[in-house]
C-alpha atoms as a PDB file:
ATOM      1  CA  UNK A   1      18.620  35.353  40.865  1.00  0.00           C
ATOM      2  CA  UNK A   2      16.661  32.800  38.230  1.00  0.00           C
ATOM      3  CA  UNK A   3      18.116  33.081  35.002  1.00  0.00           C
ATOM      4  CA  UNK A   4      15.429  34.320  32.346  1.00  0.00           C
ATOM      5  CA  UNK A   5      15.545  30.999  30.659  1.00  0.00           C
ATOM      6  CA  UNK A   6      13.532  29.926  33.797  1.00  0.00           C
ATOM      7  CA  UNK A   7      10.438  31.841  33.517  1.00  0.00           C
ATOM      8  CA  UNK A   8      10.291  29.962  30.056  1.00  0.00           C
ATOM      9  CA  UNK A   9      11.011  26.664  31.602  1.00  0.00           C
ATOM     10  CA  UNK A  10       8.045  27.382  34.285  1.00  0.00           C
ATOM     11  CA  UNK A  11       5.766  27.884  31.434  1.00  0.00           C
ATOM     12  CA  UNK A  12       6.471  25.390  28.975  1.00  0.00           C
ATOM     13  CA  UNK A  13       4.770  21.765  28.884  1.00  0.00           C
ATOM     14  CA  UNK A  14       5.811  19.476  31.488  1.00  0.00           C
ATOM     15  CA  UNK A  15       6.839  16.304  29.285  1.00  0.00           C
ATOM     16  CA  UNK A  16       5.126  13.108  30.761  1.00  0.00           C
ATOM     17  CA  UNK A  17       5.378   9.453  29.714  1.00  0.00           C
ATOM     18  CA  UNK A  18       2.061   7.566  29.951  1.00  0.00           C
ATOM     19  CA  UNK A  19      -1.455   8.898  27.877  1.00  0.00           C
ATOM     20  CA  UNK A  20      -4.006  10.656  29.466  1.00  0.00           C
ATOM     21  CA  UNK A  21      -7.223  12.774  29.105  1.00  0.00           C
ATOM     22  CA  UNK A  22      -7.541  14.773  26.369  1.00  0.00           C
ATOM     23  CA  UNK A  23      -9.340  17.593  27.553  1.00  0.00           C
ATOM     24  CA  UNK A  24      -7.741  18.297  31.020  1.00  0.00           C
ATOM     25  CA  UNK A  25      -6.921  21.732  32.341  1.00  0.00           C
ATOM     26  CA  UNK A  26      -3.219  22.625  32.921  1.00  0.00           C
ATOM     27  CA  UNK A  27      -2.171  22.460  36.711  1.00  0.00           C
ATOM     28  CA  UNK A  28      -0.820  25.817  37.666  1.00  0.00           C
ATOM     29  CA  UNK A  29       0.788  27.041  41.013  1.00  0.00           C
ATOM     30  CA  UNK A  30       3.333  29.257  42.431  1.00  0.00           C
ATOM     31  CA  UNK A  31       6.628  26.872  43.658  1.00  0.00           C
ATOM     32  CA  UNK A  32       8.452  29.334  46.861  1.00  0.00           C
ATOM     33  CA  UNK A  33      11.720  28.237  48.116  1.00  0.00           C
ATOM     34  CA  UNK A  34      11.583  29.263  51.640  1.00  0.00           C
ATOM     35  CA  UNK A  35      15.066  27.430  52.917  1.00  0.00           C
ATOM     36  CA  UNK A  36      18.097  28.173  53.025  1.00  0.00           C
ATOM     37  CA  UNK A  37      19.452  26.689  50.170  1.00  0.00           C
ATOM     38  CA  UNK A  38      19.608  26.516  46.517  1.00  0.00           C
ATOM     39  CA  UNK A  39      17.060  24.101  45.535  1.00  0.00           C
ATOM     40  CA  UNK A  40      18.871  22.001  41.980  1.00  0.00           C
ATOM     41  CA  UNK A  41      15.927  19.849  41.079  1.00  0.00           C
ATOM     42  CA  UNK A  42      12.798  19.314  41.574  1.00  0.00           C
ATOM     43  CA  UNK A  43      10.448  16.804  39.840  1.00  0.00           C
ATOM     44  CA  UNK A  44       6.813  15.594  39.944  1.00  0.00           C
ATOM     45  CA  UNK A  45       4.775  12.605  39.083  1.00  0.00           C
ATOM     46  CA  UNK A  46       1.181  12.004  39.553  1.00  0.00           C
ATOM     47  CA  UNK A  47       0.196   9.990  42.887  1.00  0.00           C
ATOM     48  CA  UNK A  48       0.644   5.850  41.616  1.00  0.00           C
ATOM     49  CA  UNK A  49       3.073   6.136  39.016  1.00  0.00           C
ATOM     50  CA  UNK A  50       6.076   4.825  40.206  1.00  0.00           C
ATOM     51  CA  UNK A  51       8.809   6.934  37.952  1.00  0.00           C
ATOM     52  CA  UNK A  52       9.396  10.935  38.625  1.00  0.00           C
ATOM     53  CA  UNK A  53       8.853  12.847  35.629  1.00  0.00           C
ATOM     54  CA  UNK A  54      11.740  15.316  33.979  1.00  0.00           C
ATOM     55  CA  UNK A  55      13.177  17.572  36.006  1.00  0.00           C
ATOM     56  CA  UNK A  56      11.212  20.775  35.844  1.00  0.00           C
ATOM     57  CA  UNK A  57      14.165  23.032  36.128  1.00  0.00           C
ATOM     58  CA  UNK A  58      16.039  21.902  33.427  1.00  0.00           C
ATOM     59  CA  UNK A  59      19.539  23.654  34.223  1.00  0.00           C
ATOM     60  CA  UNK A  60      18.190  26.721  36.364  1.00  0.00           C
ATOM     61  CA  UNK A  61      17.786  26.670  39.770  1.00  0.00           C
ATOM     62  CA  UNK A  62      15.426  28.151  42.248  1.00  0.00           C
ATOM     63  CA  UNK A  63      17.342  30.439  44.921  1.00  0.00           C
ATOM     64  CA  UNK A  64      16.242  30.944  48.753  1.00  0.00           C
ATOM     65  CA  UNK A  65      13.074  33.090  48.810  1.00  0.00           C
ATOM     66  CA  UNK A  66      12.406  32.689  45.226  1.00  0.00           C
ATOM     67  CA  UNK A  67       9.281  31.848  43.672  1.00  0.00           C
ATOM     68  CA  UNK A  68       8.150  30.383  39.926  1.00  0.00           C
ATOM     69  CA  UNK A  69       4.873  29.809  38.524  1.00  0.00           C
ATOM     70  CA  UNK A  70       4.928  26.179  37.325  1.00  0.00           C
ATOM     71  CA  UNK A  71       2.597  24.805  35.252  1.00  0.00           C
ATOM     72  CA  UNK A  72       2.135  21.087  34.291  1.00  0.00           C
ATOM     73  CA  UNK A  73       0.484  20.265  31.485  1.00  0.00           C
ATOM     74  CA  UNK A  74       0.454  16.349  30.975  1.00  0.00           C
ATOM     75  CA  UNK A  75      -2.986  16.068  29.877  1.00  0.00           C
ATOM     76  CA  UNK A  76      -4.088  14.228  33.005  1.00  0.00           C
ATOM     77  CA  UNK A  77      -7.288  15.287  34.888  1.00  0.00           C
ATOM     78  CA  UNK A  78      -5.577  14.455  38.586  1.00  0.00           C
ATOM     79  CA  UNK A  79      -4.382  16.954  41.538  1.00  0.00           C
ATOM     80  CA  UNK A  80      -2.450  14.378  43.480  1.00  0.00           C
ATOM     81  CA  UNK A  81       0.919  14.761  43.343  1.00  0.00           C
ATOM     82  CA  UNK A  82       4.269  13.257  43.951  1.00  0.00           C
ATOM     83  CA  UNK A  83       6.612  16.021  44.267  1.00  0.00           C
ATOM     84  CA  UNK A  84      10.409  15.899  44.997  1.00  0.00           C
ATOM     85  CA  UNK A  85      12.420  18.420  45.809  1.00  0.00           C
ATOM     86  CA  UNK A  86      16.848  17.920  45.754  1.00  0.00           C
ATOM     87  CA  UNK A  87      19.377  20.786  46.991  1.00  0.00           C
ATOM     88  CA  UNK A  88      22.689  22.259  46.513  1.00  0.00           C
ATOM     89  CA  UNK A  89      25.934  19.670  47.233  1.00  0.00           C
ATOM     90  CA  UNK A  90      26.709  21.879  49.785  1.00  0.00           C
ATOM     91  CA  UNK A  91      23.491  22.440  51.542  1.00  0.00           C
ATOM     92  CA  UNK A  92      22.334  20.935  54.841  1.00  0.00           C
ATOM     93  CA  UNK A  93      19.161  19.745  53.471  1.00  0.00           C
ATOM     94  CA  UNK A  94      18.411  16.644  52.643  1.00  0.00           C
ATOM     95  CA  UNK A  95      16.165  15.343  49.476  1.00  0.00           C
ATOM     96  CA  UNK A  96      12.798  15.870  50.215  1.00  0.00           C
ATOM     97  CA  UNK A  97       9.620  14.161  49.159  1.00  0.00           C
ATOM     98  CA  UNK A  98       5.885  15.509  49.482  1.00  0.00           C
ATOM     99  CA  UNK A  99       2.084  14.375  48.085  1.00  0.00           C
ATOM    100  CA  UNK A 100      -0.369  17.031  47.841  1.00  0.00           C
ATOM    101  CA  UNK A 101      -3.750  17.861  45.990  1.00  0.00           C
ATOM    102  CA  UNK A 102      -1.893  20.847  43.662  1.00  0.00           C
ATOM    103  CA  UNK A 103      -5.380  22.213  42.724  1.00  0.00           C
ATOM    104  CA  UNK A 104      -6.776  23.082  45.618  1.00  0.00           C
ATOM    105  CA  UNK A 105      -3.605  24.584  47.132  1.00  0.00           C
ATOM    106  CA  UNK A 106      -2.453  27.276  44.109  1.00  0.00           C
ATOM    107  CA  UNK A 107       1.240  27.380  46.072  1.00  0.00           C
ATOM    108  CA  UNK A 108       3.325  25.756  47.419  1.00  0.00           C
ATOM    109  CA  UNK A 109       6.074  26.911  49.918  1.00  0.00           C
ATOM    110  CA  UNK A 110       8.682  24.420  50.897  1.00  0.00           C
ATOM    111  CA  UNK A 111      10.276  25.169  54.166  1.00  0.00           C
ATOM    112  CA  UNK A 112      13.373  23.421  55.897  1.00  0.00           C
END
């Protein structure tokens, strides 16, 4: 089960390097782990910039058929992104990378 410090962790600011608009919206959508394994880390970055951002899990860990509401707030007015998701050690799965438009979607379920 996700330990209560990850609700908080889904809700507080993403932490991003570079400057950006002002007056952007936060990005928020619903992250579903629909694999069989634990997923460790996962991390975004805006489509172009060539560094991942923190992790957003910190030290918790989304479980198989878990969900979080994640919400990014880096100040940036884009929907395109980078988005990479890493597993348990002992899970079959291997790192996985994905780009999508985050606004239009509202969720996103990542299968194996």
């Amino acid at each position: 089960m996700i330990k209560t410090s990850m609700a908080a962790v889904a809700t507080l600011t993403a932490v991003f390097v570079s400057a950006g608009v002002a007056q952007a919206e936060d990005l928020v959508f619903t992250l579903k782990n629909s694999t069989n394994s634990t997923l460790e880390r996962f991390y975004t970055s805006p489509v172009g910039v060539d560094e991942w951002e923190e992790d957003v899990f910190g030290n918790d860990v989304l479980e198989p058929g878990e969900s979080i509401r994640i919400t990014i707030a880096d100040g940036r007015s884009v929907c395109e992104y980078d988005m990479r998701f890493e597993f348990s050690a002992d899970s079959d799965l291997d790192t996985t990378e994905d780009s999508q438009n985050l606004c239009e979607m509202g969720s996103y379920e990542i299968h194996e």
